[in-house]
C-alpha atoms as a PDB file:
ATOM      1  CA  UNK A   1     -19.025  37.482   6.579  1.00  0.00           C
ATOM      2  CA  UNK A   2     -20.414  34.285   5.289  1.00  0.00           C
ATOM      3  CA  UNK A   3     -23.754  32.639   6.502  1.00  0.00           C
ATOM      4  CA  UNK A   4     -24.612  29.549   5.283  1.00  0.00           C
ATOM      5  CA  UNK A   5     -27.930  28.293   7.025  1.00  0.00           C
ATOM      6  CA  UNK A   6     -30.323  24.850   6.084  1.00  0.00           C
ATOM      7  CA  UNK A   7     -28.877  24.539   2.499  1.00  0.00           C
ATOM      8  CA  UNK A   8     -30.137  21.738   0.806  1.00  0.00           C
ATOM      9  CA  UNK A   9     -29.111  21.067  -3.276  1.00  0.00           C
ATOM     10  CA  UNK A  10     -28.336  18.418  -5.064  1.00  0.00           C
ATOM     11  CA  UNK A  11     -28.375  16.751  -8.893  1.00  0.00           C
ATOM     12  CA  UNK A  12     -31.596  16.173 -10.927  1.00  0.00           C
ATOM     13  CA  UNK A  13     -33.569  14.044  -8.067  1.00  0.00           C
ATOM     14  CA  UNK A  14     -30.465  13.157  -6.390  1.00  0.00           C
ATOM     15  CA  UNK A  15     -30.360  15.360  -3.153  1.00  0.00           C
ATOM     16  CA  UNK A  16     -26.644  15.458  -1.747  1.00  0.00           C
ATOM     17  CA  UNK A  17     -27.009  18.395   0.770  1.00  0.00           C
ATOM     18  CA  UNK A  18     -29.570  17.985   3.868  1.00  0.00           C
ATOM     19  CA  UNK A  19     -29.279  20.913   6.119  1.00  0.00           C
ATOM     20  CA  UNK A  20     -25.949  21.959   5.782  1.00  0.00           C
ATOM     21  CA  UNK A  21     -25.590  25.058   8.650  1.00  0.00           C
ATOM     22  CA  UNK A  22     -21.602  26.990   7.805  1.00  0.00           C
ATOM     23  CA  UNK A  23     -20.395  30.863   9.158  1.00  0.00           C
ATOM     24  CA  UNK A  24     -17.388  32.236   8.243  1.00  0.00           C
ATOM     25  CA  UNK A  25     -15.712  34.645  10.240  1.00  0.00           C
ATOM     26  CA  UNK A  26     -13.860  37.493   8.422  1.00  0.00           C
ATOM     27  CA  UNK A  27     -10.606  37.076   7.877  1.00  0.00           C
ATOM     28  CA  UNK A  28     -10.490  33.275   8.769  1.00  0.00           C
ATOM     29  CA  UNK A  29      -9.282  29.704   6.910  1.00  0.00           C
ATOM     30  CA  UNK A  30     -12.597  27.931   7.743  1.00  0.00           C
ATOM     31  CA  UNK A  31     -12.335  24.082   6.581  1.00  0.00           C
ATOM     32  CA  UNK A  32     -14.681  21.727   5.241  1.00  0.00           C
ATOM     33  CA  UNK A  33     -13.636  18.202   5.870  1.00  0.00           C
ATOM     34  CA  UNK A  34     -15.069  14.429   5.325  1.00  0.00           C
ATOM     35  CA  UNK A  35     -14.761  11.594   3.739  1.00  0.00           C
ATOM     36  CA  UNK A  36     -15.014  10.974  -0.549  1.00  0.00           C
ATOM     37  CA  UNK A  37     -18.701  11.597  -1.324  1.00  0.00           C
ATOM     38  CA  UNK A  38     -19.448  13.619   1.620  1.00  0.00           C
ATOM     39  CA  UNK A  39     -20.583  16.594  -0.356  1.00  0.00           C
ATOM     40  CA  UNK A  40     -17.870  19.050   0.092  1.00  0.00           C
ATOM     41  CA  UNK A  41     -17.568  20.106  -3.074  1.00  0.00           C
ATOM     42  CA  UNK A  42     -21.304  20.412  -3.941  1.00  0.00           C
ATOM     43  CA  UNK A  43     -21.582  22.766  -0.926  1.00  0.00           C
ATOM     44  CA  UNK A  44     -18.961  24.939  -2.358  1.00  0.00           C
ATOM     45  CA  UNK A  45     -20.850  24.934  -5.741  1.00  0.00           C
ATOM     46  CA  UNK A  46     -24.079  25.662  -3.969  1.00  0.00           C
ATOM     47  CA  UNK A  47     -23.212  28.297  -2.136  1.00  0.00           C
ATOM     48  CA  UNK A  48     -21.212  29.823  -5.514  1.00  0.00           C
ATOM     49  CA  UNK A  49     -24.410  29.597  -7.428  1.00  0.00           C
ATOM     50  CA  UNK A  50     -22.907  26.148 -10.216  1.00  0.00           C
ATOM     51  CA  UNK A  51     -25.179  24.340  -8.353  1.00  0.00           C
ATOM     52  CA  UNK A  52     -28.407  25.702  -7.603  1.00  0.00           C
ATOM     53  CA  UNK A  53     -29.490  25.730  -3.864  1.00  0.00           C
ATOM     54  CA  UNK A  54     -33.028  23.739  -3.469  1.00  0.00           C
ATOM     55  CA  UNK A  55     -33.394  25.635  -0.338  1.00  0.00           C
ATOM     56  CA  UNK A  56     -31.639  27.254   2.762  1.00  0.00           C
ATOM     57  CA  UNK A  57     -29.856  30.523   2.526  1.00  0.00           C
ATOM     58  CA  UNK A  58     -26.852  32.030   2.051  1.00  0.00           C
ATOM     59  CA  UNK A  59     -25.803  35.563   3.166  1.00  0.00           C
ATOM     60  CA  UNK A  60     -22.598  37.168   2.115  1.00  0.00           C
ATOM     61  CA  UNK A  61     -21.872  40.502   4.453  1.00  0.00           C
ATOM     62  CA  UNK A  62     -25.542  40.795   5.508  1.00  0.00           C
ATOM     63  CA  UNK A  63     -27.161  40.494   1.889  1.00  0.00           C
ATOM     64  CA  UNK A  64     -29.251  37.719   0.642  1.00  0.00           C
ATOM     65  CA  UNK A  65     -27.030  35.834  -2.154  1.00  0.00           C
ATOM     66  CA  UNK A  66     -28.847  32.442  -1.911  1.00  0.00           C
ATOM     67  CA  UNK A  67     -30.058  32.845  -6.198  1.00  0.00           C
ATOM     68  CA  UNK A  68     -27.318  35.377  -7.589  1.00  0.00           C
ATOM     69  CA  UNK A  69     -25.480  33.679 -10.028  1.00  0.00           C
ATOM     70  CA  UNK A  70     -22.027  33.154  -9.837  1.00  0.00           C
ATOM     71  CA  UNK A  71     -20.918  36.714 -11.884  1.00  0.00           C
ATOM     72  CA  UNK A  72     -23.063  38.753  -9.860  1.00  0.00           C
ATOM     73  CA  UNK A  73     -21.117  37.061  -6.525  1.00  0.00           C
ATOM     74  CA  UNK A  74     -17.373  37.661  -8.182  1.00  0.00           C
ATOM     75  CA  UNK A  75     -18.586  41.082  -8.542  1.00  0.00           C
ATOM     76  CA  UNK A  76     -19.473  41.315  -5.237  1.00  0.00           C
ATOM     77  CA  UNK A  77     -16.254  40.408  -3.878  1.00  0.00           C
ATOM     78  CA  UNK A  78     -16.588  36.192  -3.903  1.00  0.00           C
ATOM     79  CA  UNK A  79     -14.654  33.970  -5.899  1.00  0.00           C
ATOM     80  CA  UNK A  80     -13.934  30.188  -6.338  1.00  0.00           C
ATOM     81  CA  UNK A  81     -10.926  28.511  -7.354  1.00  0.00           C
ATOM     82  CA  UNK A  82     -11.976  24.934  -8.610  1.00  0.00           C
ATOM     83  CA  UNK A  83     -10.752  21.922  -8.410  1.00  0.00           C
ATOM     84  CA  UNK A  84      -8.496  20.997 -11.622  1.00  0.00           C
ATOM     85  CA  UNK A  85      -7.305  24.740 -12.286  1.00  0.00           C
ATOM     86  CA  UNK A  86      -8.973  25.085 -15.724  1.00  0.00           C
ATOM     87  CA  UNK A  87      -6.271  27.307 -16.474  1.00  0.00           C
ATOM     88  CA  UNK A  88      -5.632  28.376 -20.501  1.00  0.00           C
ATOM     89  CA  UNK A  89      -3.130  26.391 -21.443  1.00  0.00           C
ATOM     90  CA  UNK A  90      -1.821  28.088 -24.723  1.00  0.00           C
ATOM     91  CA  UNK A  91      -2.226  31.886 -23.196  1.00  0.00           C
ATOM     92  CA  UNK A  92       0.618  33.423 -20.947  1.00  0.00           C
ATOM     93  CA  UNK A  93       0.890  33.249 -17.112  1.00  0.00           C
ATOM     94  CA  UNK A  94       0.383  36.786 -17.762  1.00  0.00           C
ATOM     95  CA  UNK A  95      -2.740  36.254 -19.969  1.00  0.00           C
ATOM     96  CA  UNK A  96      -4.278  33.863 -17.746  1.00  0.00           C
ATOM     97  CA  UNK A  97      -3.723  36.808 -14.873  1.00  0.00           C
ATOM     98  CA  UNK A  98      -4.715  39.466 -17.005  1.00  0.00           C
ATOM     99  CA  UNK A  99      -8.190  37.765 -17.976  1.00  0.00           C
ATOM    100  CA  UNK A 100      -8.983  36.894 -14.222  1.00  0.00           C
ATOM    101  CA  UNK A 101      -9.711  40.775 -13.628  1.00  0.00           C
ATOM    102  CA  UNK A 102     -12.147  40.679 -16.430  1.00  0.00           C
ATOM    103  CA  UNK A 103     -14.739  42.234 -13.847  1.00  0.00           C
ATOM    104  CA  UNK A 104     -15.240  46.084 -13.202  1.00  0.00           C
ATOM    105  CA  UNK A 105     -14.001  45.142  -9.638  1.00  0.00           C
ATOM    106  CA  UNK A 106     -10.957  43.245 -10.944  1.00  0.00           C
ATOM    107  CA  UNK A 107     -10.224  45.895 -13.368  1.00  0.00           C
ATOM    108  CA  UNK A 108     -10.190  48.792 -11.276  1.00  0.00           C
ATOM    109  CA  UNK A 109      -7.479  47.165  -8.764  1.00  0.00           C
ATOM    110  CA  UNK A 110      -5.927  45.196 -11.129  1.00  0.00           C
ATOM    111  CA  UNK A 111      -2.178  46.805 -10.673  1.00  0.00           C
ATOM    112  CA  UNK A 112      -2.489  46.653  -7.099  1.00  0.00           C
ATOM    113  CA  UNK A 113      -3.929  43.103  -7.282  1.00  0.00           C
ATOM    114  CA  UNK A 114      -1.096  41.957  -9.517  1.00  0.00           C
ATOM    115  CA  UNK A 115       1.881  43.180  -7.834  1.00  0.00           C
ATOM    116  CA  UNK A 116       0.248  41.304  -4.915  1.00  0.00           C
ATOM    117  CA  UNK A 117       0.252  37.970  -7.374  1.00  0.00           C
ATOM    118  CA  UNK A 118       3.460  38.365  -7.918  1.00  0.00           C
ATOM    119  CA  UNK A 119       4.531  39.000  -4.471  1.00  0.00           C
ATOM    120  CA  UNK A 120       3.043  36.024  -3.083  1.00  0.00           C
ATOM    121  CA  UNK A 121       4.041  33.694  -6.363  1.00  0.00           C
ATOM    122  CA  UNK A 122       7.321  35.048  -7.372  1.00  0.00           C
ATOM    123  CA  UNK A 123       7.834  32.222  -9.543  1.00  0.00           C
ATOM    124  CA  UNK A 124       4.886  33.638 -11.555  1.00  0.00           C
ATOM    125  CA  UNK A 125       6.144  36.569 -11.742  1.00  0.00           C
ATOM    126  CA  UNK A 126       9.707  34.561 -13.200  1.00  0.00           C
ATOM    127  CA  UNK A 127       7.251  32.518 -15.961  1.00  0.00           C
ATOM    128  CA  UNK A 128       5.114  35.627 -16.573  1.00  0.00           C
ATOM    129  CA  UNK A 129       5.281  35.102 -20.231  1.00  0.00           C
ATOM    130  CA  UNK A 130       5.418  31.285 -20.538  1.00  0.00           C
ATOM    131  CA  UNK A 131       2.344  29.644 -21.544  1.00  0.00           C
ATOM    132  CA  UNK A 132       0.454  28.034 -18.596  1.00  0.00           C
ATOM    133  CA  UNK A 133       0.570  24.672 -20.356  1.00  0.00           C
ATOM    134  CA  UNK A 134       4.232  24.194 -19.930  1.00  0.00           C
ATOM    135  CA  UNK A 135       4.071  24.808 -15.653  1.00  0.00           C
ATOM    136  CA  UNK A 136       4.252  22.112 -13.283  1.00  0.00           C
ATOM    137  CA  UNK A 137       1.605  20.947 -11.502  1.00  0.00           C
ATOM    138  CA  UNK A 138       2.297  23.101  -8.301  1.00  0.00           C
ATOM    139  CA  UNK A 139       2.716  26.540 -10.321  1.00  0.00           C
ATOM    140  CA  UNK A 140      -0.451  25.639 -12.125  1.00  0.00           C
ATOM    141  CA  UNK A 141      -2.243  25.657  -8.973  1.00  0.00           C
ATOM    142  CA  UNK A 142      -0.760  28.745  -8.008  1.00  0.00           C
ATOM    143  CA  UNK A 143      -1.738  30.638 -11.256  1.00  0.00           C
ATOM    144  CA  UNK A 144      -5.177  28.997 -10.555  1.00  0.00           C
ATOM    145  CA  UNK A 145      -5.451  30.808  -7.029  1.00  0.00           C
ATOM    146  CA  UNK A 146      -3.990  33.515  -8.412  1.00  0.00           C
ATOM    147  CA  UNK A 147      -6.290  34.157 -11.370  1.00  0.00           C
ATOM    148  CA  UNK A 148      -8.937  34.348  -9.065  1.00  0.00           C
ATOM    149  CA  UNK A 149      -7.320  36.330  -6.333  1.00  0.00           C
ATOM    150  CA  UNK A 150      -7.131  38.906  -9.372  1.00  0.00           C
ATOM    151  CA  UNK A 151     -11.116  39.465  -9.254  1.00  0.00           C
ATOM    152  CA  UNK A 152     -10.425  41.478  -5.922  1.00  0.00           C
ATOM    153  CA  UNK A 153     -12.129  39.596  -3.626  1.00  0.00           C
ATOM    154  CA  UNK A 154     -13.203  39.169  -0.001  1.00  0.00           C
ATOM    155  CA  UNK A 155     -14.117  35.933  -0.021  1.00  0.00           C
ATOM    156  CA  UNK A 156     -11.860  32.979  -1.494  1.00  0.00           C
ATOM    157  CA  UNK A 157     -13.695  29.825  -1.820  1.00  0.00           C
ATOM    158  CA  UNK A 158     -11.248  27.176  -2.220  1.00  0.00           C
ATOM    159  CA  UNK A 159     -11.736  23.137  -3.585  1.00  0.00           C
ATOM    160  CA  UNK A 160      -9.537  20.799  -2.759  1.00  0.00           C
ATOM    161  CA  UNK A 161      -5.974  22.793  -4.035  1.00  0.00           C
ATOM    162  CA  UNK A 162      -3.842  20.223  -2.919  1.00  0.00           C
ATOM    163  CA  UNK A 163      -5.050  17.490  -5.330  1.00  0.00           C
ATOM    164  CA  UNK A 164      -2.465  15.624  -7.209  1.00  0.00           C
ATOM    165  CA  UNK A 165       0.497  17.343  -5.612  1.00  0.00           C
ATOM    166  CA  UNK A 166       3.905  15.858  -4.431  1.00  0.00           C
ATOM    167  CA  UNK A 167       3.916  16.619  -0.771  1.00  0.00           C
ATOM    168  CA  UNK A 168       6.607  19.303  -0.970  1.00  0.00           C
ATOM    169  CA  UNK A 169       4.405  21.743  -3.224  1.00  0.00           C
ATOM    170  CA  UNK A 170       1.358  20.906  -1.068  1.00  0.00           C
ATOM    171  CA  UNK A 171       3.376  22.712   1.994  1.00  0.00           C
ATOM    172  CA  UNK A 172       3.931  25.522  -0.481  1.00  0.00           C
ATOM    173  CA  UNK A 173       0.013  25.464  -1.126  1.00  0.00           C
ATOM    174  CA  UNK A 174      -0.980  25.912   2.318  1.00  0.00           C
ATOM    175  CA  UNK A 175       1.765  28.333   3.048  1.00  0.00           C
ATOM    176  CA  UNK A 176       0.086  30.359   0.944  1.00  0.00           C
ATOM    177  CA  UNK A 177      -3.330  29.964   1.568  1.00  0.00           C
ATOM    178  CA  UNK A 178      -1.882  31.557   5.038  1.00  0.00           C
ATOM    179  CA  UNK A 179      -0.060  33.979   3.337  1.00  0.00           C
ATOM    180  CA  UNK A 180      -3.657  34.893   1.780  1.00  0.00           C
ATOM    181  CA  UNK A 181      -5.571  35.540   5.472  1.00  0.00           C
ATOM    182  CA  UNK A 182      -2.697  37.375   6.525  1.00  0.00           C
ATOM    183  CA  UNK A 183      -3.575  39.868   3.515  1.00  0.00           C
ATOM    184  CA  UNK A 184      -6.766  40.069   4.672  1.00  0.00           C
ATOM    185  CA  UNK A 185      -8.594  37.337   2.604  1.00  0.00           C
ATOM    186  CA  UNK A 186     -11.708  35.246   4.365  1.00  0.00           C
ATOM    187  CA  UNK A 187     -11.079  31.933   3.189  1.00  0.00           C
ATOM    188  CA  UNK A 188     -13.771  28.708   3.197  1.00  0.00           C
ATOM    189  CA  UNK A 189     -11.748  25.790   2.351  1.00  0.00           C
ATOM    190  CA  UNK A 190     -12.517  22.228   1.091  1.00  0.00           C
ATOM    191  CA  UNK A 191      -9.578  19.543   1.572  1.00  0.00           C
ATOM    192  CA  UNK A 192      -8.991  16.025   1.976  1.00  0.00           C
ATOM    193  CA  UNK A 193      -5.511  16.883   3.252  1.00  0.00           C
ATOM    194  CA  UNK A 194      -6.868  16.704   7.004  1.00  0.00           C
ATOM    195  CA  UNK A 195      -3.101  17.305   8.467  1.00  0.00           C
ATOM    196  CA  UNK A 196      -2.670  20.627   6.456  1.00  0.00           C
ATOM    197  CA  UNK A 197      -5.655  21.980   6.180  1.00  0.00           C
ATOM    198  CA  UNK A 198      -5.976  21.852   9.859  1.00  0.00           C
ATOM    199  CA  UNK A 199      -2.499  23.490  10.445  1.00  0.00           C
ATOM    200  CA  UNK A 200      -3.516  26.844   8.969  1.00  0.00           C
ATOM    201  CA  UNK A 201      -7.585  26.034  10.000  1.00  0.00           C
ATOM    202  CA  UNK A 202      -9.399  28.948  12.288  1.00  0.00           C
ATOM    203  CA  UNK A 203     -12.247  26.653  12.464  1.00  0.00           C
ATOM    204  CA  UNK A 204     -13.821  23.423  10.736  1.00  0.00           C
ATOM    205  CA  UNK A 205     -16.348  21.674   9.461  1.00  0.00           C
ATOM    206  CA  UNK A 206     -17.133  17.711   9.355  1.00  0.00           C
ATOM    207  CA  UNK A 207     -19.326  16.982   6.797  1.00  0.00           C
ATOM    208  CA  UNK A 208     -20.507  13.186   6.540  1.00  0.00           C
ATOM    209  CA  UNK A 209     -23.437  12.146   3.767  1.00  0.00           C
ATOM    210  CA  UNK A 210     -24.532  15.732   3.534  1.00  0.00           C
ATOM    211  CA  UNK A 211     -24.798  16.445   6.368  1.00  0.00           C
ATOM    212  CA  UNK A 212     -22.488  18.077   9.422  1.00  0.00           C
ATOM    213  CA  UNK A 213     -21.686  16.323  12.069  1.00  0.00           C
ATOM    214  CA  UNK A 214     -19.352  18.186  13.961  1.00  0.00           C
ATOM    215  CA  UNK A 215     -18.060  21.111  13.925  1.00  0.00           C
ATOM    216  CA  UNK A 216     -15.481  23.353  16.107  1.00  0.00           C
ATOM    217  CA  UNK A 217     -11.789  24.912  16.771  1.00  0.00           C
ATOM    218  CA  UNK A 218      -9.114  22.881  15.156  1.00  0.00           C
ATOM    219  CA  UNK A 219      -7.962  21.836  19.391  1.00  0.00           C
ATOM    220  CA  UNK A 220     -11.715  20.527  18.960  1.00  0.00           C
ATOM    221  CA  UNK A 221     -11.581  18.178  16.004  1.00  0.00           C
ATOM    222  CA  UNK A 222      -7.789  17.250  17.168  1.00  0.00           C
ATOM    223  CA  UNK A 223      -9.132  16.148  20.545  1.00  0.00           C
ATOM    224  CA  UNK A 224     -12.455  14.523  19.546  1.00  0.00           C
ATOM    225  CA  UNK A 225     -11.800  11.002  19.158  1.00  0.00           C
ATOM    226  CA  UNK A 226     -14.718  10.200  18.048  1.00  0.00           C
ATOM    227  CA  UNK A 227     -14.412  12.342  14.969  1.00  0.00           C
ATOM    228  CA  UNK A 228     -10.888  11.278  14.139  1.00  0.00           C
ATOM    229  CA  UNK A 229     -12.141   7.799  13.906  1.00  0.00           C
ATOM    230  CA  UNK A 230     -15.122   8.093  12.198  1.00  0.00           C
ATOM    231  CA  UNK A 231     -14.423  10.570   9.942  1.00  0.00           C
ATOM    232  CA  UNK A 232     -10.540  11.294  10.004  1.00  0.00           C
ATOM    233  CA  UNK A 233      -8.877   8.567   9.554  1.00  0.00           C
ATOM    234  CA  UNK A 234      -6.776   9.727  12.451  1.00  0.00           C
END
């Protein structure tokens, strides 16, 4: 579904990306994983179109979508769910919801796509009109994913969602996040949470300084010592 090949991106003159070679299968959890500063998150942005791809490609079910900015990809079925939420804090769960189909794909599916919401985060559904400021940490995440699950898409790229959360609600992250690919979802996921991520992994990436440097099943990377060492912690 996904082909990421030779990207290369970075900020002003400072290049973070050198080569960087991904493919997601459909209907997967692929994982990015490495150390702070490996440039996880700026491959995410890269291949979302926030960051701007020097060069490399990437190819989203067969079409060229290296330059199309970020609406154009939503549109197309790929969405992004950032790290920190961004949520509107004085609007409604509902609101928040409500504005994430604010595409003509969102729109057209948005009844479907919110009784799915609200089957997968019941609690949303319980908070519906409670403004998104007042939610814990956890059920803001969960309004986060499932804004953008509300643009329809194929293609969920997720960064970091487990940041700042008490262990218990990071479970209840991942659970979902399975929950998600069992609907159907492709998902490309970036996590420093190596033990979770890799529970509900298809397949994953190591990324070290920009660059991967291993890749494989998740019996792979459990069973490569030399990754877990160098770039684990494990």
């Amino acid at each position: 579904m996904l082909s990421v090949k030779g990207l290369e991106s970075g900020y002003g003159e400072m290049q973070v990306l050198w080569g960087v070679d991904i493919e997601v299968a459909k209907k997967s959890v692929t994982t990015v994983i490495g150390p702070n500063g490996a440039g996880k998150t700026t491959t995410l942005k890269s291949i979302f179109g926030i960051v701007r791809p020097w060069s490399g490609s990437v190819e989203f079910n067969g079409t060229d979508v290296t330059h199309t900015p970020p609406h154009k990809k939503v549109e197309m079925g790929i969405t992004m769910v950032l790290e920190g939420r961004h949520l509107f804090p004085n609007m409604t769960v509902e609101e928040n919801l409500t504005l994430g189909a604010y595409t003509k794909r969102g729109e057209e599916a948005m009844k479907d796509t919110l009784e799915l919401v609200y089957s997968l985060f019941p609690i949303l559904k319980e908070r519906s009109k409670q403004k998104a400021g007042t939610l814990s940490g956890g059920e803001q995440q969960m309004l986060a994913i499932a804004r953008a699950l509300m643009t329809n898409p194929e293609l969920v790229l997720m960064d970091e969602p487990s940041q700042g959360l008490a262990p218990k609600l990071v479970g209840e992250v991942f659970e979902t996040i399975s929950k998600l690919k069992d609907e159907g979802l492709t998902i490309l996921l970036v996590e420093q949470n190596v033990y979770a991520s890799l529970e509900i992994s298809d397949y994953v990436y190591v990324l070290n300084e920009g660059t991967i440097v291993y890749e494989g099943t998740v019996d792979e990377v459990r069973e490569s010592e030399e990754v877990k060492k160098a770039y684990l912690g494990l």
